[in-house]
Structure formats: C-alpha cells, structure tokens
C-alpha atoms as a PDB file:
ATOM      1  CA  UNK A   1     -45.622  28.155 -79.087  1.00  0.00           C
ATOM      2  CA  UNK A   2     -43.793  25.486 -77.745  1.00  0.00           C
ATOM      3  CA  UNK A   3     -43.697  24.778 -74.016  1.00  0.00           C
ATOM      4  CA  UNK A   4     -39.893  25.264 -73.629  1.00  0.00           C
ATOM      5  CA  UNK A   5     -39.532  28.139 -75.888  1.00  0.00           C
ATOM      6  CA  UNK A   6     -38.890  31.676 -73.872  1.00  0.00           C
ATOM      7  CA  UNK A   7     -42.215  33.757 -72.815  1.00  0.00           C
ATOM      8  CA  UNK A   8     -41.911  37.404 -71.689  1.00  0.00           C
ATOM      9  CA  UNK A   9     -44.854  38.915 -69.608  1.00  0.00           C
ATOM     10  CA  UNK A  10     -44.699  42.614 -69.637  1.00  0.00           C
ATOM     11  CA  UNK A  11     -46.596  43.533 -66.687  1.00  0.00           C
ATOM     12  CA  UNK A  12     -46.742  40.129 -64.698  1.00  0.00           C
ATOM     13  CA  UNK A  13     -47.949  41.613 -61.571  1.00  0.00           C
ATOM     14  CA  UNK A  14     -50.821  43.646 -62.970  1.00  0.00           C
ATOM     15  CA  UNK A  15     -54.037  42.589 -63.412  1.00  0.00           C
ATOM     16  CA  UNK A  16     -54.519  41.631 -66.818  1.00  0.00           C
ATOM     17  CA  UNK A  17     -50.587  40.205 -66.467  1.00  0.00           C
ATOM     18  CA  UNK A  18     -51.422  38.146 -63.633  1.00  0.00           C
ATOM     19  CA  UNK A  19     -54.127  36.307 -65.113  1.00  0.00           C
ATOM     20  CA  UNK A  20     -51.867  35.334 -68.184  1.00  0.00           C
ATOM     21  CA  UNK A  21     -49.135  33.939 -65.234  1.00  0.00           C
ATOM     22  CA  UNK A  22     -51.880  31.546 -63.842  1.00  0.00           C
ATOM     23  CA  UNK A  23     -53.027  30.322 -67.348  1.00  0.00           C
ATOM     24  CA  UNK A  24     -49.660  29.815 -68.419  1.00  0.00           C
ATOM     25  CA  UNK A  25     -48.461  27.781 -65.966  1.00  0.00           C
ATOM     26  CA  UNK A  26     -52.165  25.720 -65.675  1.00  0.00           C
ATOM     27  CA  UNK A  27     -51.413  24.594 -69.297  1.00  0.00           C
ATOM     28  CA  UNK A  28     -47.677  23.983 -68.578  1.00  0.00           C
ATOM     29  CA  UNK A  29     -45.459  27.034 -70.013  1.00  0.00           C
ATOM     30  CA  UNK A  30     -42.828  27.211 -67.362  1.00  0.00           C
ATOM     31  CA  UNK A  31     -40.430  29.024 -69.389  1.00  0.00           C
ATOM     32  CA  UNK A  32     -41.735  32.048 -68.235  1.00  0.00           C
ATOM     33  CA  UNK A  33     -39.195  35.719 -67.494  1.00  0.00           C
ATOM     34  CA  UNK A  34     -40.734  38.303 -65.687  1.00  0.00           C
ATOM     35  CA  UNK A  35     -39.523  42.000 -63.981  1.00  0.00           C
ATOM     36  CA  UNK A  36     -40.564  44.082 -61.898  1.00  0.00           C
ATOM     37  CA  UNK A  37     -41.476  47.828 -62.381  1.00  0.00           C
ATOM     38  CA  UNK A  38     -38.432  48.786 -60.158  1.00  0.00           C
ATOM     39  CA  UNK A  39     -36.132  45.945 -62.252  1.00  0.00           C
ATOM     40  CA  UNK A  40     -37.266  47.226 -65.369  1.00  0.00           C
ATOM     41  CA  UNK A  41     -38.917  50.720 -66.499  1.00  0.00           C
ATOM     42  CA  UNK A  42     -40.263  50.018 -69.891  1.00  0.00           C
ATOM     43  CA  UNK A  43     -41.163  53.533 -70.214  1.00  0.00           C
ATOM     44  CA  UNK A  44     -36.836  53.878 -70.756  1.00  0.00           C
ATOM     45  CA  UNK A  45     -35.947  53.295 -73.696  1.00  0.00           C
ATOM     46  CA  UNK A  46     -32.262  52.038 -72.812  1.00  0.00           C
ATOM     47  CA  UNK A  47     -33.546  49.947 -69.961  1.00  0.00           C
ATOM     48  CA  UNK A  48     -35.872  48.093 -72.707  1.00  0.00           C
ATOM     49  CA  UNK A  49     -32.801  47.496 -74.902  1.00  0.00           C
ATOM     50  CA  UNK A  50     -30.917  46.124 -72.702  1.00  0.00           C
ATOM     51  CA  UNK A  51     -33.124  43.829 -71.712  1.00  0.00           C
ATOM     52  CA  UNK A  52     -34.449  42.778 -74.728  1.00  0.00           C
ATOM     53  CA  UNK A  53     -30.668  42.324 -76.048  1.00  0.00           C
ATOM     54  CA  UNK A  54     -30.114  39.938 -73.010  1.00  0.00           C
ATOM     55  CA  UNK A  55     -33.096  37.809 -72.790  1.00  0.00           C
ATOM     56  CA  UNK A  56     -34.053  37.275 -75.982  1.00  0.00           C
ATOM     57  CA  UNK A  57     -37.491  35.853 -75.723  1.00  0.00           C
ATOM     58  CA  UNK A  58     -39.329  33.682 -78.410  1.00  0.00           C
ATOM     59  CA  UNK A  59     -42.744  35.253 -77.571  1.00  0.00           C
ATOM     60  CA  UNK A  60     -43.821  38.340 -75.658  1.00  0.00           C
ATOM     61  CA  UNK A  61     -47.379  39.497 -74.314  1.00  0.00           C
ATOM     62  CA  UNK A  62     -47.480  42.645 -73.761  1.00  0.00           C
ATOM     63  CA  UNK A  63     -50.214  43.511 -70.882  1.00  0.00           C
ATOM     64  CA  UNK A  64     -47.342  46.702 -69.361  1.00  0.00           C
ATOM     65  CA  UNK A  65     -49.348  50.191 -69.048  1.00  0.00           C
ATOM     66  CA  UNK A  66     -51.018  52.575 -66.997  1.00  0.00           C
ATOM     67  CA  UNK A  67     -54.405  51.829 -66.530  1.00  0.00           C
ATOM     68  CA  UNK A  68     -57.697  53.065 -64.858  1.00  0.00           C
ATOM     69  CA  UNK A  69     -61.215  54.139 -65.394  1.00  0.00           C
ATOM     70  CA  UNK A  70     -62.796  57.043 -66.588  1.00  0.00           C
ATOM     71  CA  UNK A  71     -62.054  59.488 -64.295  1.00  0.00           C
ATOM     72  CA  UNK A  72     -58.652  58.298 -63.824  1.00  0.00           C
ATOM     73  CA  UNK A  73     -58.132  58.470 -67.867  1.00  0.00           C
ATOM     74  CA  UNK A  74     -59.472  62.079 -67.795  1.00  0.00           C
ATOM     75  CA  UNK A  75     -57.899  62.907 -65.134  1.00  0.00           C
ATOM     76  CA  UNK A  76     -54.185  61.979 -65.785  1.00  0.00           C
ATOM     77  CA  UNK A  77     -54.430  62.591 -69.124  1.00  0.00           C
ATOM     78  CA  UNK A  78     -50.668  62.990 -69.919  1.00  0.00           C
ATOM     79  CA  UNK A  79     -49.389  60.413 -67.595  1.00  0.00           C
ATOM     80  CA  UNK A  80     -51.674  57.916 -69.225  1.00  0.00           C
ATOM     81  CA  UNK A  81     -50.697  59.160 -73.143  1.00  0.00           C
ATOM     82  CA  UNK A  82     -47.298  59.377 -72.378  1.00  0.00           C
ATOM     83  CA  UNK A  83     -46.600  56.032 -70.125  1.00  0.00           C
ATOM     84  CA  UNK A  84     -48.573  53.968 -72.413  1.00  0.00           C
ATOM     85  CA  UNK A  85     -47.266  55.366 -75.849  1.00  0.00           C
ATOM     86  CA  UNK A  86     -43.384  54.679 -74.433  1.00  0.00           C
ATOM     87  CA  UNK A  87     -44.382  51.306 -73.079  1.00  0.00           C
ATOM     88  CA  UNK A  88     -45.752  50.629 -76.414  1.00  0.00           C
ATOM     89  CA  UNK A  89     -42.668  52.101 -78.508  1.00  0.00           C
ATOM     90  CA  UNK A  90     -40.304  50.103 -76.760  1.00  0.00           C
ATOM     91  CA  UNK A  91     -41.831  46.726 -76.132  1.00  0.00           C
ATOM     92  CA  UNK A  92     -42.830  46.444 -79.989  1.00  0.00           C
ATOM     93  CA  UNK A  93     -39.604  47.911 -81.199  1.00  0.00           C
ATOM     94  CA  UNK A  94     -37.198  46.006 -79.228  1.00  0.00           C
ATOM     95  CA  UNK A  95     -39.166  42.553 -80.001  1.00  0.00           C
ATOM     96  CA  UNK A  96     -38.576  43.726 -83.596  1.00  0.00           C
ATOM     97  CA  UNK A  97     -35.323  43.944 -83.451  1.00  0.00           C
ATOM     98  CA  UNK A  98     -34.285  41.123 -80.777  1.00  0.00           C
ATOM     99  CA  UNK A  99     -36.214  38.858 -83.703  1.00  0.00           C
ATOM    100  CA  UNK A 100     -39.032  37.778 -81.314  1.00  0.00           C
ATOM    101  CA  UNK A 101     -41.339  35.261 -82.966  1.00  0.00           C
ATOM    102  CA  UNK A 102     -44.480  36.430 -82.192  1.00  0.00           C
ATOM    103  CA  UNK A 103     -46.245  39.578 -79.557  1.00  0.00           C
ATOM    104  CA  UNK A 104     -49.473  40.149 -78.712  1.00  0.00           C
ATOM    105  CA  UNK A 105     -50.621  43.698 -77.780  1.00  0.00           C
ATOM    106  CA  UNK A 106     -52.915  44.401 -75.452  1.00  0.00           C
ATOM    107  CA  UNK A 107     -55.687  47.364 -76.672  1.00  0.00           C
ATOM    108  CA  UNK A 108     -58.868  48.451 -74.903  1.00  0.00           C
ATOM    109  CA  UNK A 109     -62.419  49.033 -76.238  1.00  0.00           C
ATOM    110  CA  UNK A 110     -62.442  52.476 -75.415  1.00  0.00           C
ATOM    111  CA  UNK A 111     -60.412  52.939 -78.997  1.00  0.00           C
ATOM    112  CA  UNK A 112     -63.684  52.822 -80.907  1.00  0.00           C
ATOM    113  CA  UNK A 113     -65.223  55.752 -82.209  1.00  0.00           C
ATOM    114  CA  UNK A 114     -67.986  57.455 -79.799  1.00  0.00           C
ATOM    115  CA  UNK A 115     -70.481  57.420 -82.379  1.00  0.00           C
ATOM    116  CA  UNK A 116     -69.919  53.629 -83.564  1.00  0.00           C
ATOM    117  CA  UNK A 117     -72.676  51.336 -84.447  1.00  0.00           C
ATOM    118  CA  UNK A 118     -74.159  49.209 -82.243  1.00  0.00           C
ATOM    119  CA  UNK A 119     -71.379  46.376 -83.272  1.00  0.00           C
ATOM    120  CA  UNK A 120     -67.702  47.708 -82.743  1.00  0.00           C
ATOM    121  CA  UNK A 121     -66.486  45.935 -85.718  1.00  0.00           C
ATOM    122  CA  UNK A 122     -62.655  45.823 -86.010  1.00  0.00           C
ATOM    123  CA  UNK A 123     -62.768  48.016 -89.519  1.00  0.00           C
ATOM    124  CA  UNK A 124     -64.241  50.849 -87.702  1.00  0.00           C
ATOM    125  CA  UNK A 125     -61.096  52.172 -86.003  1.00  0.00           C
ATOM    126  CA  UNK A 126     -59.907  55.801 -86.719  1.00  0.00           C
ATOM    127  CA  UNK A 127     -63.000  55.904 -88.478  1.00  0.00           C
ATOM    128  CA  UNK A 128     -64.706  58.877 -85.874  1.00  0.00           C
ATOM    129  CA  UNK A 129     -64.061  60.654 -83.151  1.00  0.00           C
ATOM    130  CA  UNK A 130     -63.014  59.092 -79.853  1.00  0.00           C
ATOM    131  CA  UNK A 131     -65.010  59.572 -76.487  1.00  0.00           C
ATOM    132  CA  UNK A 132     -63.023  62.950 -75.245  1.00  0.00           C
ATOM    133  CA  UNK A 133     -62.717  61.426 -71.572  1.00  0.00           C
ATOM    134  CA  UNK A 134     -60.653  58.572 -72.593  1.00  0.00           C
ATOM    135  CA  UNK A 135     -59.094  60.175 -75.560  1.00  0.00           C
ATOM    136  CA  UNK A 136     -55.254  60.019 -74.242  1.00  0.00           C
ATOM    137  CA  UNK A 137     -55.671  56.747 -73.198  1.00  0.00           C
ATOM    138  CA  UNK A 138     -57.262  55.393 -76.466  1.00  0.00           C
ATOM    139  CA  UNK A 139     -54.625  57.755 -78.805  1.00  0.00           C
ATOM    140  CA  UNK A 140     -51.582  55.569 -76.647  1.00  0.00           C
ATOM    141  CA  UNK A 141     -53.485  52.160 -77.498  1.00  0.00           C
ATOM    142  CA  UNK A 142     -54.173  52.922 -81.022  1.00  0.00           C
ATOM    143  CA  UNK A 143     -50.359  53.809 -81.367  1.00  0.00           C
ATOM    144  CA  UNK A 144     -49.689  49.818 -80.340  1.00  0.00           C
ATOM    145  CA  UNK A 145     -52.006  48.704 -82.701  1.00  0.00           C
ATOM    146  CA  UNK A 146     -50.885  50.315 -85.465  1.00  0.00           C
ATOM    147  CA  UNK A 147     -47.416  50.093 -84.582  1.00  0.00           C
ATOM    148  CA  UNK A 148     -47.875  46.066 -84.600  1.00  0.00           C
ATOM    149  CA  UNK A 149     -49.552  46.324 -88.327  1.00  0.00           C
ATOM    150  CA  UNK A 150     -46.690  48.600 -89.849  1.00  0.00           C
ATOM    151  CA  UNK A 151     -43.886  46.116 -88.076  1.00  0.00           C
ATOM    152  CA  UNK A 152     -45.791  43.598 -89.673  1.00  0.00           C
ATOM    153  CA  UNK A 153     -46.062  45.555 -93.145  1.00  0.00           C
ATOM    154  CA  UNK A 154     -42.475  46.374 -93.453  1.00  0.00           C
ATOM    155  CA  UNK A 155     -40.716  43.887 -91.482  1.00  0.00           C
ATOM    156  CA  UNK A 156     -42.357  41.011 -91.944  1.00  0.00           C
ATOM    157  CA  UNK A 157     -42.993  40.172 -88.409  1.00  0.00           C
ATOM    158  CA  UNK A 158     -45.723  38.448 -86.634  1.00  0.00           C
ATOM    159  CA  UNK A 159     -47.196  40.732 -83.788  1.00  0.00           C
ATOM    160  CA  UNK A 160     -50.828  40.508 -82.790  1.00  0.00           C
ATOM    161  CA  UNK A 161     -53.404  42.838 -81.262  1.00  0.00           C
ATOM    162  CA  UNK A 162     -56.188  41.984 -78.997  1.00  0.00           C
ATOM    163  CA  UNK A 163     -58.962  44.508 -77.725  1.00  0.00           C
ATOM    164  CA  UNK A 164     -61.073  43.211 -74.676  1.00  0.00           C
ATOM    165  CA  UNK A 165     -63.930  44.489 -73.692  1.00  0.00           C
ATOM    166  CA  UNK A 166     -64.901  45.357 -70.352  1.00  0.00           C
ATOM    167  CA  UNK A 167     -62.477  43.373 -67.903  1.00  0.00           C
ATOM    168  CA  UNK A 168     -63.276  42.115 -64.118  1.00  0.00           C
ATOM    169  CA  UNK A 169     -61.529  39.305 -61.758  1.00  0.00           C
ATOM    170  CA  UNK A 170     -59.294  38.604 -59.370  1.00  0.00           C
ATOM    171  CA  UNK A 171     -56.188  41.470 -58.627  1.00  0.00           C
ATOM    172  CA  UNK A 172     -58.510  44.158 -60.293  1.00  0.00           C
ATOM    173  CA  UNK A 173     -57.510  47.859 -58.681  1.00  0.00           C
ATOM    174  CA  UNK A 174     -60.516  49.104 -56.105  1.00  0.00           C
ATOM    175  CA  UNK A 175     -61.153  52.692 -55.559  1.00  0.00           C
ATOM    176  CA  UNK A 176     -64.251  54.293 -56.550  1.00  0.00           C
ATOM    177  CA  UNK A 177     -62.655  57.343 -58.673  1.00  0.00           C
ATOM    178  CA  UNK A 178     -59.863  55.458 -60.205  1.00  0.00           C
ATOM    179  CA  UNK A 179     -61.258  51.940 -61.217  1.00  0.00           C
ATOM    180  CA  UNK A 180     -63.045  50.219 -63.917  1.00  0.00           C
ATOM    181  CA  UNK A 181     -66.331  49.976 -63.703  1.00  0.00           C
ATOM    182  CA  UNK A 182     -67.122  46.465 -61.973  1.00  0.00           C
ATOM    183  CA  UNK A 183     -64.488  46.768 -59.422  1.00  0.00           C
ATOM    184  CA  UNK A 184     -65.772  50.401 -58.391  1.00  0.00           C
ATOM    185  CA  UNK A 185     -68.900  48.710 -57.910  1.00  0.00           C
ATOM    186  CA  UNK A 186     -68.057  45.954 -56.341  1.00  0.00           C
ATOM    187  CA  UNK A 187     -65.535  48.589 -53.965  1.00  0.00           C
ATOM    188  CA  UNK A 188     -68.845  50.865 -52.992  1.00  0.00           C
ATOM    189  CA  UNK A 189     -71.380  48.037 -52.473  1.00  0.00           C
ATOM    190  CA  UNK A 190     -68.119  46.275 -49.980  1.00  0.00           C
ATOM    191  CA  UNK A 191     -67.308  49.570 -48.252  1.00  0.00           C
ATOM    192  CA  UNK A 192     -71.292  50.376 -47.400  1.00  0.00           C
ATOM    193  CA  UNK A 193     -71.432  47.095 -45.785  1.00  0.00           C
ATOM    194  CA  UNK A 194     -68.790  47.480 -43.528  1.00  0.00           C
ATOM    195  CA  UNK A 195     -69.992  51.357 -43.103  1.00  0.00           C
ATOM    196  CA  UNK A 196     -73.251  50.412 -42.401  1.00  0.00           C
ATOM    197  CA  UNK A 197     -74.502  52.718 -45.236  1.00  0.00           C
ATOM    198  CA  UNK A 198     -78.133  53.150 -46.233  1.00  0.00           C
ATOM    199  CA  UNK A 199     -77.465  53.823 -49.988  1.00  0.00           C
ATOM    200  CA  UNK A 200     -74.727  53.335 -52.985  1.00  0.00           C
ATOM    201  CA  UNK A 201     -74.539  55.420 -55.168  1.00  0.00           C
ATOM    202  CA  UNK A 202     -73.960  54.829 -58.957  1.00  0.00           C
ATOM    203  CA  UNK A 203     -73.204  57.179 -61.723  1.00  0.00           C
ATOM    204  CA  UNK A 204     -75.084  57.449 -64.948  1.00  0.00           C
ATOM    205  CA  UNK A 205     -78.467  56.779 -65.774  1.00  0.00           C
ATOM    206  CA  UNK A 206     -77.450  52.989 -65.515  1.00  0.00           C
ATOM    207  CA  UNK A 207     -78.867  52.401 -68.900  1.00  0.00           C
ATOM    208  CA  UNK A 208     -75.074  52.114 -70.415  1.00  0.00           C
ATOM    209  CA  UNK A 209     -74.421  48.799 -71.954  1.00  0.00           C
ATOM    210  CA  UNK A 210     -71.507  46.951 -71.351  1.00  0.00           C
ATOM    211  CA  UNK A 211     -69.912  43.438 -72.732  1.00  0.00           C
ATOM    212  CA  UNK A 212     -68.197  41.980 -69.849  1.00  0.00           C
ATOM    213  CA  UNK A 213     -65.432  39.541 -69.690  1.00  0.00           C
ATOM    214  CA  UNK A 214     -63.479  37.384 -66.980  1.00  0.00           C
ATOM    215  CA  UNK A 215     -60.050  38.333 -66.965  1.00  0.00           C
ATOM    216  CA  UNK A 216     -58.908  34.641 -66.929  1.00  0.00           C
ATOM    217  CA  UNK A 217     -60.875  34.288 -69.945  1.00  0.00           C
ATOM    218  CA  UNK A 218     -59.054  36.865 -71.937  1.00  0.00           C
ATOM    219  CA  UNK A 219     -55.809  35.102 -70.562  1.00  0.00           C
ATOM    220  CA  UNK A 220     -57.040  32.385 -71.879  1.00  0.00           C
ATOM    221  CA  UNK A 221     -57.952  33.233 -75.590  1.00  0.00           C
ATOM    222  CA  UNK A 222     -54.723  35.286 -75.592  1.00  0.00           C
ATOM    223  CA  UNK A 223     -52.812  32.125 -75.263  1.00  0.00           C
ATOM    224  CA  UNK A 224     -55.015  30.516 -77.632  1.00  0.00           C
ATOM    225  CA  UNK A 225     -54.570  32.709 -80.107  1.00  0.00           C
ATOM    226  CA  UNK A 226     -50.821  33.248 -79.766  1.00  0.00           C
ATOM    227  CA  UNK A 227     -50.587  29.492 -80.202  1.00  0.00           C
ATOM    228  CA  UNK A 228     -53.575  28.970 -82.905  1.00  0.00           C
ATOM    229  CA  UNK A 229     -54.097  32.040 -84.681  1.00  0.00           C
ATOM    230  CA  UNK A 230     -52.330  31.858 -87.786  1.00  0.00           C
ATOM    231  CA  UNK A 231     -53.311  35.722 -89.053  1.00  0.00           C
ATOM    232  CA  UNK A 232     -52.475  39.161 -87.617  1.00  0.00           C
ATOM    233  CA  UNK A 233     -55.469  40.795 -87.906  1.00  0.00           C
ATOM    234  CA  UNK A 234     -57.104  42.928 -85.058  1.00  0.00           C
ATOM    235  CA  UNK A 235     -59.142  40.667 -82.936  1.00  0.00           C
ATOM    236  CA  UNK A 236     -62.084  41.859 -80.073  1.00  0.00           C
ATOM    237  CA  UNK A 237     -62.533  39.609 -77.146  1.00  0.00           C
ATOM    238  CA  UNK A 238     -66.110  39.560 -75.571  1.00  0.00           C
ATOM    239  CA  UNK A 239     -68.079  36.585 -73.825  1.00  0.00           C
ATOM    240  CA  UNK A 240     -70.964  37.951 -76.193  1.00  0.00           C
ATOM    241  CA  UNK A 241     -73.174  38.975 -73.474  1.00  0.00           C
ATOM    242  CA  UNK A 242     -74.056  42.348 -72.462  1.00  0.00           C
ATOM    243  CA  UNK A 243     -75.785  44.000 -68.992  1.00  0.00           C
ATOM    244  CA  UNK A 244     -76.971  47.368 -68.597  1.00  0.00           C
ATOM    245  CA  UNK A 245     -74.687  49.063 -65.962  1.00  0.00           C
ATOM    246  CA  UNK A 246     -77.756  48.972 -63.583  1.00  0.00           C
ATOM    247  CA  UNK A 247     -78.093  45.304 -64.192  1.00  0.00           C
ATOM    248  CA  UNK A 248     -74.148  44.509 -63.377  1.00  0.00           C
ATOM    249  CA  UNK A 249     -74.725  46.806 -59.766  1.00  0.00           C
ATOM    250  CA  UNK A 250     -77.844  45.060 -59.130  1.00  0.00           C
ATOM    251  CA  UNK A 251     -76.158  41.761 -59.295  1.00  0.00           C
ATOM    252  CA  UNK A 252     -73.245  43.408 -57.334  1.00  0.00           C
ATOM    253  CA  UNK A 253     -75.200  44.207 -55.063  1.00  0.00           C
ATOM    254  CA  UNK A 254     -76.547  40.680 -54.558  1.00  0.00           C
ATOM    255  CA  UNK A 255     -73.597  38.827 -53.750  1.00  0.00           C
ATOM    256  CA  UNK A 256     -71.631  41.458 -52.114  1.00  0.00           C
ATOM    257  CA  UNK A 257     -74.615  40.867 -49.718  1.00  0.00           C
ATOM    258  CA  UNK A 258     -75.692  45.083 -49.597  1.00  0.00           C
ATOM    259  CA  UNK A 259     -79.472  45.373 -48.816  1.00  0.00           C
ATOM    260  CA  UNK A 260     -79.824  49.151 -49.031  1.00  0.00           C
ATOM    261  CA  UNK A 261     -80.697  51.589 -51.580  1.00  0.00           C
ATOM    262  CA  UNK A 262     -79.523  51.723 -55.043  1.00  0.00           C
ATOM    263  CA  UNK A 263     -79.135  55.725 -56.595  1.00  0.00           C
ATOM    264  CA  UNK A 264     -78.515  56.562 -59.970  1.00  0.00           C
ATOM    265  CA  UNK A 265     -76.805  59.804 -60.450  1.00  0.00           C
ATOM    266  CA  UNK A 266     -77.743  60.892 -63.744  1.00  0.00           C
ATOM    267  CA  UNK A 267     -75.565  64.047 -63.736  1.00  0.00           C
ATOM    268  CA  UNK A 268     -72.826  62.256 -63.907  1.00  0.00           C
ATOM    269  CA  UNK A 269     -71.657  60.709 -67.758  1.00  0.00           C
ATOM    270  CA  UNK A 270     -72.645  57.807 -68.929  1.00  0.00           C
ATOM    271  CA  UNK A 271     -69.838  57.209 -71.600  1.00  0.00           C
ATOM    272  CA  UNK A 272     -70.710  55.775 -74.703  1.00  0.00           C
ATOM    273  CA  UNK A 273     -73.780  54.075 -74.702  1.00  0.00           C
ATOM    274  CA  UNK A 274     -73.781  51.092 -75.732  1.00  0.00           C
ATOM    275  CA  UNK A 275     -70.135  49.231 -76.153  1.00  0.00           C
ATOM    276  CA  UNK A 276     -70.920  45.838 -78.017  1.00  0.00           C
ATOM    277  CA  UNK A 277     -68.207  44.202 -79.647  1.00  0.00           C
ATOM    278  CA  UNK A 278     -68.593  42.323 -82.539  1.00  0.00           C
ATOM    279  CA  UNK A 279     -67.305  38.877 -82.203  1.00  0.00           C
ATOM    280  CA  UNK A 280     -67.783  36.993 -85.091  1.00  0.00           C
ATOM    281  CA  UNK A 281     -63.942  36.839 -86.349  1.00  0.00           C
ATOM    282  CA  UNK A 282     -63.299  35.133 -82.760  1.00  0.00           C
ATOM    283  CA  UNK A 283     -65.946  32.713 -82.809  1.00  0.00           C
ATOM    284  CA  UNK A 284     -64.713  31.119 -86.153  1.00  0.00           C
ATOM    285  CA  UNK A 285     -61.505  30.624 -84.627  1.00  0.00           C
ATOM    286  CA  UNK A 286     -63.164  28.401 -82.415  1.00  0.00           C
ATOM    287  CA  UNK A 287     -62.593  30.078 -78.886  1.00  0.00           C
ATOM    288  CA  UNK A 288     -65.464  30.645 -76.646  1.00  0.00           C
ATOM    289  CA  UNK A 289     -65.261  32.096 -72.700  1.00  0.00           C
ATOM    290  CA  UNK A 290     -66.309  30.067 -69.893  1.00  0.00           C
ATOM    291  CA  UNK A 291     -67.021  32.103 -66.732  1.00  0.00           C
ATOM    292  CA  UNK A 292     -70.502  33.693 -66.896  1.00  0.00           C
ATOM    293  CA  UNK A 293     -70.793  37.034 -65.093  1.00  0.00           C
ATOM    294  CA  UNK A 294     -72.467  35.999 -62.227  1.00  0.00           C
ATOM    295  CA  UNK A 295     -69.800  32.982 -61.233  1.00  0.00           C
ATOM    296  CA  UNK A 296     -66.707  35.806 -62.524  1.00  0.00           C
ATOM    297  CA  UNK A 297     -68.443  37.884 -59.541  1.00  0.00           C
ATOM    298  CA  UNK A 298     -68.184  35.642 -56.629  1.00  0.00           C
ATOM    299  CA  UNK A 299     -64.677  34.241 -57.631  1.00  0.00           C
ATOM    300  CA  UNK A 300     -63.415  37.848 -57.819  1.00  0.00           C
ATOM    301  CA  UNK A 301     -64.946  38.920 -54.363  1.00  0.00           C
ATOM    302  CA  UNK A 302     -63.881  35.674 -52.450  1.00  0.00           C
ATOM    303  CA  UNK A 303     -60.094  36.203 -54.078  1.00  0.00           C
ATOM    304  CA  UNK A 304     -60.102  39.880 -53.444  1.00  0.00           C
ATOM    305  CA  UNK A 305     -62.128  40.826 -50.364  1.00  0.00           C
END
C-alpha cells in the first residue's frame, strides 16, 4: 500500500472508521476519499456503483454498518440483518468489479458459535449455533466474510477479513440500552455522577469474560495488515488480555471517579460466557497492541466526556 495510491473508508465518521482516519494520516496516507451517509447510501445498490465506477480506489476498508450492543442487536433485528448484509453486498461486489487491489472487512466476535471453546479459533465458524440475541447481526457479518473468501476463490482477488474483539475508545456511541458494553458502562457510572446517584447498576452476574481492545489499536493492525499481510485468511484481533465484566466496571468506576454502589443484576443475560479469541495467527505476523485497558479508559473519557 503505497502512500499515494487511492484509500476508500467506508464509514469514516463512525467509530471504528474514525480511528482508521487518525492512523492513516499519523503514518502519512493522505490519499484518503471519504462520504457521508447522506452523499452516499451504501445500502443502494446503484448509489454504490456509481461510486465505485467513479472513484476507483486502490484499497478499501470497509468499517460501513449498523452497529450496537445486545439489546440493540435483538432489538432491531431486521434493520441490523438487512443494513449490514446490503452494505456488505455492495462494498465487496463493486471493489470486485472496479478491480480494487485489496479490502479488508470488518467482522465482529459475536460470529462465533455460543457453545465455542474457550479459544475462538478462526476454524470454528459456522461450526454451532450462534448466540440467538445477536443472531441477525452475526448472520450479516458472516455473509462479508464469506463473501470476501468466494471473491477470492473464483476471482482471484485479494480481500481480507478481520474480527475484533470487544472494541472501546474515543467516538464510541453512549446510551445504556443501545451500546457496547464499555461505553454503557462508562455512560451509567458518568450519568450517576452528575445525578448524584447512590448505585449503578450492571447486568449479568459480572462473571462474563471479555477480551478488550483499543479501537486505535485495531486501526492500527488493520493498516498493518493491509500493508504486511501477504495471505487472506480470517484473522482475530485481541490485545490478549481478558477482564471479567465486573472487573472492566470496577475499573470504570475508578476513573470515571463514581464512589457509590456497584449492583449486579443477575436476571438479566450474561451472553456467552467467556469470549477469548485466539491470537496466535496474529502474533506470528508480528503485530502486538499498545494501549492497555486501563490507559484506553482515561483517553476515551477525557476525548468523549
């Protein structure tokens, strides 16, 4: 990826697409195209053509789609299935045909079977049943994935697929319904500070294990591996270190600065488990994170809030 060739970032304003913006220009892509939701719907199909057709970029990351947590994913379950499927469709399809060199697909962990192993090796997708919350979600990120491999199978082209695990940072969406986890926490602990509030409350037993990553770090390893990575496989991105949910609010809590009462609502779903990634196809690349949860925390609250 050279630094004059022509980058596309689907999704440049969202969170995940945002982060990819400030790495990109840090190491000196300025090449860089960008639209809008209201210049572009990539959910329409013509619109994507079009676009495509005219701009011709050399590489694309793909970080476009309807996001949110679990209740938001099993709440809006056809918006999310049928947003994320089209953005998919198009983005990979039109790259294929506009001869882009190489795309990289953003997936999500939540594609993993309920019942995996305490790893999440790469080999285990669509090998058991998805967790029925964040089924439509999952379904719409599997399509990507697999959509990338047969492009690559028949076509001959080059398209990549990343799956990160649990993302935080700066321009993260707060509300307590609707989020990922760490910025619902970090939304609750905030709001019963400023509402003078005795107690947060926290759903789950808290003993659900999470990987969690920086989103600047994931920008970062998606760039290195769009540059670097000379296979197509599917790749997880972790930091390799995993807190309990309890142990995440409790450090929330800290340095949000909330000195009430922490209350586990155990009626209330935990999800799966325990969501551990395994790494080990990353590592021999070479690429390692470098915000620890803790420092990802206070960066994120002092940009955000």
């Amino acid at each position: 990826m050279e630094k004059n060739e022509k980058i596309y970032v689907a999704g440049h304003t969202g969170f995940i697409g945002s982060a990819i913006m400030r790495k990109l220009e840090v190491q000196g892509y300025h090449n860089v195209i960008t639209r809008t939701h209201a210049e572009l719907d990539l959910t329409n199909q013509k619109q994507a053509a079009e676009f495509f057709d005219k701009e011709r970029p050399n590489y694309v990351f793909n970080a476009a789609g309807r996001v949110g947590g679990r209740y938001a994913n099993d709440t809006y379950r056809g918006e999310f299935l049928y947003e994320n499927v089209m953005i998919a469709t198009n983005v990979i399809h039109f790259s294929h045909i506009n001869e882009v060199k190489r795309l990289m697909f953003v997936g999500a962990a939540s594609i993993y079977p309920r019942q995996s192993l305490k790893l999440m090796r790469e080999e285990n997708i669509l090998t058991g049943a998805l967790d029925p919350t964040e089924e439509p979600a999952s379904i719409a990120n599997i399509t990507g994935l697999k959509l990338c491999e047969s492009y690559n199978q028949q076509y001959g082209d080059d398209f990549l697929a990343v799956i990160p695990t649990c993302l935080y940072g700066p321009r993260q969406h707060y509300d307590p319904l609707n989020s990922l986890v760490v910025p619902a926490l970090i939304y609750k602990f905030h709001l019963a500070n400023i509402e003078r509030r005795e107690k947060v409350i926290v759903w789950g037993t808290g003993r659900a294990q999470r990987d969690f990553l920086y989103v600047d770090d994931f920008a970062d390893s998606m760039i290195f591996l769009m540059r670097d990575y000379l296979g197509s496989d599917v790749l997880n991105i972790g930091s390799g270190e995993t807190l309990s949910i309890i142990e995440a609010a409790s450090l929330i809590k800290e340095l949000v600065g909330f000195e009430g009462e922490v209350i586990l609502d155990d009626s209330k779903p935990d999800g799966v488990l325990i969501k551990m990634p395994d790494l080990s196809k990353l590592r021999k690349l070479g690429w390692t994170p470098k915000v620890k949860f803790r420092e990802g925390i206070q960066k994120t609250y002092e940009a955000d809030l």
